[in-house]
C-alpha atoms as a PDB file:
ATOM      1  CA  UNK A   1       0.000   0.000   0.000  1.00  0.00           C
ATOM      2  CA  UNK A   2       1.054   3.276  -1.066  1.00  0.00           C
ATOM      3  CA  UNK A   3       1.483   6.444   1.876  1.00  0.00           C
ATOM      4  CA  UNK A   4      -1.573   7.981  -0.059  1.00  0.00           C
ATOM      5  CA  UNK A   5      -3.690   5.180   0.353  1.00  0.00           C
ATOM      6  CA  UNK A   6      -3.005   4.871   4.176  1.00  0.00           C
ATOM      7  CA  UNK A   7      -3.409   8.274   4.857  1.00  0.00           C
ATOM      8  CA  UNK A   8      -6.958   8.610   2.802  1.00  0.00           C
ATOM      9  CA  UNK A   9      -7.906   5.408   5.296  1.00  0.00           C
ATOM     10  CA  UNK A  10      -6.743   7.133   8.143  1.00  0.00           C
ATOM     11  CA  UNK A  11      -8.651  10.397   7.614  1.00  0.00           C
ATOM     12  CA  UNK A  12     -11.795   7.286   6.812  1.00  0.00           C
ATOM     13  CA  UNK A  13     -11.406   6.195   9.860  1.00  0.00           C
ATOM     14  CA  UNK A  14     -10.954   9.192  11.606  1.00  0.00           C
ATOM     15  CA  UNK A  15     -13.936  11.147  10.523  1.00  0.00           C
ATOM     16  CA  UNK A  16     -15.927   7.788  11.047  1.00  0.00           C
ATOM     17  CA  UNK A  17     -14.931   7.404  14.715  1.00  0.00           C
ATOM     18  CA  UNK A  18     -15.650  11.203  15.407  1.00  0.00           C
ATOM     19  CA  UNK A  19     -19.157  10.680  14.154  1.00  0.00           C
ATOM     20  CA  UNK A  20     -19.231   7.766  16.267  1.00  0.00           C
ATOM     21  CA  UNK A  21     -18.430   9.914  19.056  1.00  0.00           C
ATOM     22  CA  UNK A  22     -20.803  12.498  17.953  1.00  0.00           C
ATOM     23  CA  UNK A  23     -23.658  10.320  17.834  1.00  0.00           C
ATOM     24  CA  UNK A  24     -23.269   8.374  20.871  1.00  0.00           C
ATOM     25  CA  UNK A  25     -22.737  11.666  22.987  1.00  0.00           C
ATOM     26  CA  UNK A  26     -25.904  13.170  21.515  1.00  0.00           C
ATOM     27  CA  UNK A  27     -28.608  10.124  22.348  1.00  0.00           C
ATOM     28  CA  UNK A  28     -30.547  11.209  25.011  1.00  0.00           C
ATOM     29  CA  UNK A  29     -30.689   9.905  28.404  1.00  0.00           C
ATOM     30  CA  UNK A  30     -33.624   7.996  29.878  1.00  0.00           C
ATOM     31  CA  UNK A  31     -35.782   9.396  32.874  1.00  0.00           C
ATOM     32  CA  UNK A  32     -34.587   7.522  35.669  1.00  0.00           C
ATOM     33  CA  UNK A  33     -37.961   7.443  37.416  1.00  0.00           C
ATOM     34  CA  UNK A  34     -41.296   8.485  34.875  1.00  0.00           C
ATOM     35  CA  UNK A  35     -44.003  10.364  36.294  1.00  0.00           C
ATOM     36  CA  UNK A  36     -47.185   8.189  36.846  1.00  0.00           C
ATOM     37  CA  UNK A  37     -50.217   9.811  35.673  1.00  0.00           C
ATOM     38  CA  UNK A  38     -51.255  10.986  38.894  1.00  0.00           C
ATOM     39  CA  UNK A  39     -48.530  11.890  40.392  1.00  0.00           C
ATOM     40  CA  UNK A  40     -48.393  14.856  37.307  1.00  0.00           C
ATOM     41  CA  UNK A  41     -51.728  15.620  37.131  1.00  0.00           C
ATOM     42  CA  UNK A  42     -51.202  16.768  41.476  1.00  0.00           C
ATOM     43  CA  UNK A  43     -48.788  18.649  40.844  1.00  0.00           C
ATOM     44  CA  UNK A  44     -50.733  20.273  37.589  1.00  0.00           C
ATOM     45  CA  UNK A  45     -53.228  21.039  40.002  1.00  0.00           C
ATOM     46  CA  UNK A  46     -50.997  22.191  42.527  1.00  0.00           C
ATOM     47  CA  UNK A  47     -49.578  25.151  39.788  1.00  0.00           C
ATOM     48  CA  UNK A  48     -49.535  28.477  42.109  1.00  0.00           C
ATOM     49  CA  UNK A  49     -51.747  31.283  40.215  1.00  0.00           C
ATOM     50  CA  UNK A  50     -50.126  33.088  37.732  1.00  0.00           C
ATOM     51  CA  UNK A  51     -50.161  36.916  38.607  1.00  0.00           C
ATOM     52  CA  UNK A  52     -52.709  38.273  36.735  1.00  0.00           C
ATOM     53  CA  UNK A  53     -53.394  41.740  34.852  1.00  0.00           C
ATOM     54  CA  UNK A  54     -56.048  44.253  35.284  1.00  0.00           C
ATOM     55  CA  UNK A  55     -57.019  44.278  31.639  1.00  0.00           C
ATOM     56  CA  UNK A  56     -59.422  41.887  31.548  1.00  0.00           C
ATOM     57  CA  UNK A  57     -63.006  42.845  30.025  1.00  0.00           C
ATOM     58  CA  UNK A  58     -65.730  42.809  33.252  1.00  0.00           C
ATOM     59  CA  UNK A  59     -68.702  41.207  32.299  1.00  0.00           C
ATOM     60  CA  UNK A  60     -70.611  43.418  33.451  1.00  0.00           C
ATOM     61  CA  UNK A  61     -69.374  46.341  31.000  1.00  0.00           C
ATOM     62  CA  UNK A  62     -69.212  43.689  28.183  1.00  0.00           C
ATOM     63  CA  UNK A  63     -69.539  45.474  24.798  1.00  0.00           C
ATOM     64  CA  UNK A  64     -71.778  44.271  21.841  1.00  0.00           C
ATOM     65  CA  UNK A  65     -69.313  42.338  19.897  1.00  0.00           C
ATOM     66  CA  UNK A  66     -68.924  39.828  23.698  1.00  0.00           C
ATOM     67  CA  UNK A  67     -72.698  39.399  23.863  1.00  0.00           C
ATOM     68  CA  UNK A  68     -72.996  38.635  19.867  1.00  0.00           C
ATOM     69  CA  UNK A  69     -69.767  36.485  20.473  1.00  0.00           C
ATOM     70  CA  UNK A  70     -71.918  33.459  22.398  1.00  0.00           C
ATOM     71  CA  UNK A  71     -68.851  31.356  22.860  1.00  0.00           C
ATOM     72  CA  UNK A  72     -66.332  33.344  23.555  1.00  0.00           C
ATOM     73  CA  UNK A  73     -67.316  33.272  27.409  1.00  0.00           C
ATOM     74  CA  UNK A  74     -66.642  29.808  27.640  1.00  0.00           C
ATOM     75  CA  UNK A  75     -63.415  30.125  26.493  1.00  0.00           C
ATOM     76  CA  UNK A  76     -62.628  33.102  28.962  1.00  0.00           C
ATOM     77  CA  UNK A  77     -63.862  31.352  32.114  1.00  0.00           C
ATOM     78  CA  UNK A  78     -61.782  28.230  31.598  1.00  0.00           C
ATOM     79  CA  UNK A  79     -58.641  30.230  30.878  1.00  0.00           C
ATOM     80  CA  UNK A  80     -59.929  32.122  34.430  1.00  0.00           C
ATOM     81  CA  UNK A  81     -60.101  29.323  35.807  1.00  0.00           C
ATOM     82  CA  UNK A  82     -57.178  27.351  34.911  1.00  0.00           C
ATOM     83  CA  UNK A  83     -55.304  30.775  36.005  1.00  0.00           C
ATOM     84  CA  UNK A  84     -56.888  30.109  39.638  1.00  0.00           C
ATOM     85  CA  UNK A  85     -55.590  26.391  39.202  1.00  0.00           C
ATOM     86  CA  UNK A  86     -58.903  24.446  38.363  1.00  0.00           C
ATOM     87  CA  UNK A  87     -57.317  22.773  34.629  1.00  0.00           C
ATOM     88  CA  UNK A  88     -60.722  20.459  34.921  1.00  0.00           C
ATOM     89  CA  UNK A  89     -61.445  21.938  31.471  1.00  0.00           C
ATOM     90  CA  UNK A  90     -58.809  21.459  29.018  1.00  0.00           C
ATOM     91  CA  UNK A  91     -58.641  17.807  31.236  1.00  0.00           C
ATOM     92  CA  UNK A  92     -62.238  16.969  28.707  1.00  0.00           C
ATOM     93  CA  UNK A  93     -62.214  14.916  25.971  1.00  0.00           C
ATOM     94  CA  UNK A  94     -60.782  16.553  22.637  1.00  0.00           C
ATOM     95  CA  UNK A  95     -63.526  16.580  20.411  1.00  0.00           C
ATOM     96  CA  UNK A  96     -65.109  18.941  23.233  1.00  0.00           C
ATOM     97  CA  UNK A  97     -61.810  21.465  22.722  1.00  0.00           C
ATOM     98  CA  UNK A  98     -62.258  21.361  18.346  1.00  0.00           C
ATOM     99  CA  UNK A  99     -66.433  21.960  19.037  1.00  0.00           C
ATOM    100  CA  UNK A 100     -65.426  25.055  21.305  1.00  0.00           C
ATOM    101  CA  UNK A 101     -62.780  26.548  18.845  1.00  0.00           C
ATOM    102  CA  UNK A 102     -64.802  25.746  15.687  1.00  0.00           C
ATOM    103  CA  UNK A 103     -67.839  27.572  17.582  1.00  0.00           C
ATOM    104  CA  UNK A 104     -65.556  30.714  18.277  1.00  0.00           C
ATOM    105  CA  UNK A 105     -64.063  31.035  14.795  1.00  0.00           C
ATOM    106  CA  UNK A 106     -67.831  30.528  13.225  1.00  0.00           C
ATOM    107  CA  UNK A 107     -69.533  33.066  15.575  1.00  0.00           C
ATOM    108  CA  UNK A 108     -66.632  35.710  15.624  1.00  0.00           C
ATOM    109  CA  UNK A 109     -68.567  39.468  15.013  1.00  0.00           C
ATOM    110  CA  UNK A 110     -67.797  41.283  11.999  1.00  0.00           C
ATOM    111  CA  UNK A 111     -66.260  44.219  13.896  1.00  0.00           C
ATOM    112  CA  UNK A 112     -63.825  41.424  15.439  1.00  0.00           C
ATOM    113  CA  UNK A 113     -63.028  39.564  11.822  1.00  0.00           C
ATOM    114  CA  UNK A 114     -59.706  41.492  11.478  1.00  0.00           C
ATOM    115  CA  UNK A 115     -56.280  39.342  11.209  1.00  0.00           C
ATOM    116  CA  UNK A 116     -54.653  40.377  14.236  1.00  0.00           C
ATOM    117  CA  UNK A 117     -57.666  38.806  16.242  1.00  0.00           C
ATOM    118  CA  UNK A 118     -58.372  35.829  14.084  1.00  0.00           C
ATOM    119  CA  UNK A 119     -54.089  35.289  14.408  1.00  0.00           C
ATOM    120  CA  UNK A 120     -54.683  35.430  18.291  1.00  0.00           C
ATOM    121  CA  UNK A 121     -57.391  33.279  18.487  1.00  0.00           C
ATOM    122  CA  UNK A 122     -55.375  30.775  16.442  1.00  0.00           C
ATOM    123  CA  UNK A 123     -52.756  30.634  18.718  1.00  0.00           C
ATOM    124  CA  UNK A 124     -54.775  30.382  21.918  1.00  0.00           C
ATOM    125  CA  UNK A 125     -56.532  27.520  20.225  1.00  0.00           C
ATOM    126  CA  UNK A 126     -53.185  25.666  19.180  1.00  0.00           C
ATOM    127  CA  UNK A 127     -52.144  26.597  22.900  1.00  0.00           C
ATOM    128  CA  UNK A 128     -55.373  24.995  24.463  1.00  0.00           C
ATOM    129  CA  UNK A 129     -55.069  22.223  22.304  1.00  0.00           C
ATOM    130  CA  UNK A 130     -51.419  21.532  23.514  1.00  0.00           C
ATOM    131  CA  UNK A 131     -52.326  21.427  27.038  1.00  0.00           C
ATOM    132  CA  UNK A 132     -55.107  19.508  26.080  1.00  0.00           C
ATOM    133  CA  UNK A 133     -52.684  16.613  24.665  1.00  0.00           C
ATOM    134  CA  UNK A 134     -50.454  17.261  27.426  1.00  0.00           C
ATOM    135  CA  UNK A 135     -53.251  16.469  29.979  1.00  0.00           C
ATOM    136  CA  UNK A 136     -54.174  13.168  28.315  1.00  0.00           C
ATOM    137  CA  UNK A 137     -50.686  11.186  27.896  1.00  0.00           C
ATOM    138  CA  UNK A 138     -49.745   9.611  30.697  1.00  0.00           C
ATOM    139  CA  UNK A 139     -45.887  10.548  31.171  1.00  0.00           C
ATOM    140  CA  UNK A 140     -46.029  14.317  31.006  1.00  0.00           C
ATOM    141  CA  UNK A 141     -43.269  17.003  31.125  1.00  0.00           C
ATOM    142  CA  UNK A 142     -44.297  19.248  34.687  1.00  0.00           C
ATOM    143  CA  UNK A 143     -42.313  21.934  33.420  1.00  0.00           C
ATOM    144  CA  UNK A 144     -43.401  21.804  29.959  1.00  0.00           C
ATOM    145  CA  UNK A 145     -47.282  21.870  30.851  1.00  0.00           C
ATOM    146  CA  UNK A 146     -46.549  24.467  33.164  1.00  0.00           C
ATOM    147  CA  UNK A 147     -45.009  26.494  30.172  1.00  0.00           C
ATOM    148  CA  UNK A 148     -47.727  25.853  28.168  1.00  0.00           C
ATOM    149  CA  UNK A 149     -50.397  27.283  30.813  1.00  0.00           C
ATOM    150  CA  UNK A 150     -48.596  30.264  31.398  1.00  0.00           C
ATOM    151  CA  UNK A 151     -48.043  30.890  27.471  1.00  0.00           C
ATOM    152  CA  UNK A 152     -51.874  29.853  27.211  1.00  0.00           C
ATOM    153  CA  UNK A 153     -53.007  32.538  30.179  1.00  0.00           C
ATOM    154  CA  UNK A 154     -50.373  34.892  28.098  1.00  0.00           C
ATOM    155  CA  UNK A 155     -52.467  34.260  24.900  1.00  0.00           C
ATOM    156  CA  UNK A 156     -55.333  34.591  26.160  1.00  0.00           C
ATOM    157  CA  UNK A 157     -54.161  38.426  27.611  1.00  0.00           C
ATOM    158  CA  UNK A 158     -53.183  39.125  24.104  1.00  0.00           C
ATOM    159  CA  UNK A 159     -56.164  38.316  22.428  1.00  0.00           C
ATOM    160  CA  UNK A 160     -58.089  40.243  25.097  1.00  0.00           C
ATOM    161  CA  UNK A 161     -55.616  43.051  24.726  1.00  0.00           C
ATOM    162  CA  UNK A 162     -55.895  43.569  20.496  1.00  0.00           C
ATOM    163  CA  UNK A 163     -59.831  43.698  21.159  1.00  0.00           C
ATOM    164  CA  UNK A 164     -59.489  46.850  23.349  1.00  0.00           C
ATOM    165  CA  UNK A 165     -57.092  48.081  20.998  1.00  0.00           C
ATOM    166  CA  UNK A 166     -59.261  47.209  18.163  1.00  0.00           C
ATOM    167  CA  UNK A 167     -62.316  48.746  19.276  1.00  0.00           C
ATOM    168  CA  UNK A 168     -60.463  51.869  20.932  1.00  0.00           C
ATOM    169  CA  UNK A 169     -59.463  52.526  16.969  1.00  0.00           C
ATOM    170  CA  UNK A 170     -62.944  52.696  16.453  1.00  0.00           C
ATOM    171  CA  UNK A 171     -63.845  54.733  18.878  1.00  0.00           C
ATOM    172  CA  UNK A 172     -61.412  57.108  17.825  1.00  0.00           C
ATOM    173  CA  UNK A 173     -62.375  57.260  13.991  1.00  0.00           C
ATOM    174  CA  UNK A 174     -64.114  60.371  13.044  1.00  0.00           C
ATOM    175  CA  UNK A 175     -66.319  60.649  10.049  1.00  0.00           C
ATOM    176  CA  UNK A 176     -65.233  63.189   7.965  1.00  0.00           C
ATOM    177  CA  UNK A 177     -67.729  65.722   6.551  1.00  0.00           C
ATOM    178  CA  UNK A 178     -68.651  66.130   3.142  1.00  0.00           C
END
C-alpha cells in the first residue's frame, strides 16, 4: 500500500470514529424514574396562580361584539379558571376542545373579523389544544405543561388586549364631513 492510500484510510477512519463519538454523545438519556399519571396531574393542580393583569373585560361592561360572540365566554372562564388552578377543562375529551374553537371562529362578530384577532385566536386555540394533549398522555413534562399554561393565560391576555385596541381605533375614527 502506497502512503496515499493509508493516509486517505486514516482520515476514513478518523472522521468515522468522530461521528461515532458524535452520535453516541448526543442520544438522550432515559428518565430515571417516569411520572405516573397521577402523580403529574397533582402537581398540575398544585400550579400556584399566575399573577394576573387588570385588563381583563368585566362582564358586566361587556360590549356588543362579547354578547354577539356566544362562545367566547366559555373560552374566557376556563382560561380564568385554569389561572386560579382548576385545569378540569382542558382535562375533557378533545372533540369537546375542536367543538369550542370551531364555535368561536364561526360566531366571531364582523367588527372582530380582522387578522390580528383571528391570528390570536389561532394561537390560543393551538395553545389549548397543547395542554389539552399534554393532559391526556400519561408521562407528562411538569415543566413543559406548566409552560404551556402560562403561554396559554399569556395568549389569552393578548387576544383580550388587540380587542381593546381594536375597538379603541374605532372609537377614535371620526367621520369626515362632506
Amino acid at each position: 500500500m502506497s502512503i496515499l492510500q493509508i493516509r486517505k484510510q486514516l482520515f476514513f477512519y478518523s472522521i468515522l470514529s468522530l461521528c461515532a463519538v458524535l452520535w453516541v454523545q448526543s442520544c438522550k438519556k432515559k428518565q430515571a424514574k417516569p411520572f405516573s399519571q397521577t402523580q403529574v396531574n397533582r402537581a398540575l393542580d398544585s400550579i400556584k396562580e399566575v399573577p394576573k393583569q387588570e385588563i381583563l373585560i368585566s362582564s358586566i361592561t361587556a360590549p356588543k361584539e362579547f354578547t354577539d360572540w356566544n362562545h367566547y365566554p366559555i373560552l374566557d372562564a376556563a382560561i380564568k379558571n385554569l389561572e386560579n388552578g382548576d385545569p378540569s377543562f382542558f382535562k375533557q375529551p378533545n372533540e369537546d376542545l375542536n367543538q369550542l374553537f370551531l364555535n368561536i371562529k364561526k360566531s366571531v362578530p364582523n367588527p372582530l373579523k380582522i387578522n390580528s384577532i383571528l391570528a390570536r385566536v389561532k394561537v390560543t386555540e393551538t395553545l389549548a389544544r397543547k395542554l389539552n394533549e399534554l393532559y391526556s398522555v400519561e408521562e407528562t413534562d411538569f415543566v413543559e405543561t406548566e409552560q404551556t399554561i402560562s403561554n396559554l393565560i399569556e395568549s389569552h391576555k393578548n387576544l383580550i388586549f388587540q380587542i381593546n385596541k381594536t375597538r379603541e381605533k374605532e372609537a377614535q375614527r371620526i367621520a369626515k364631513p362632506n
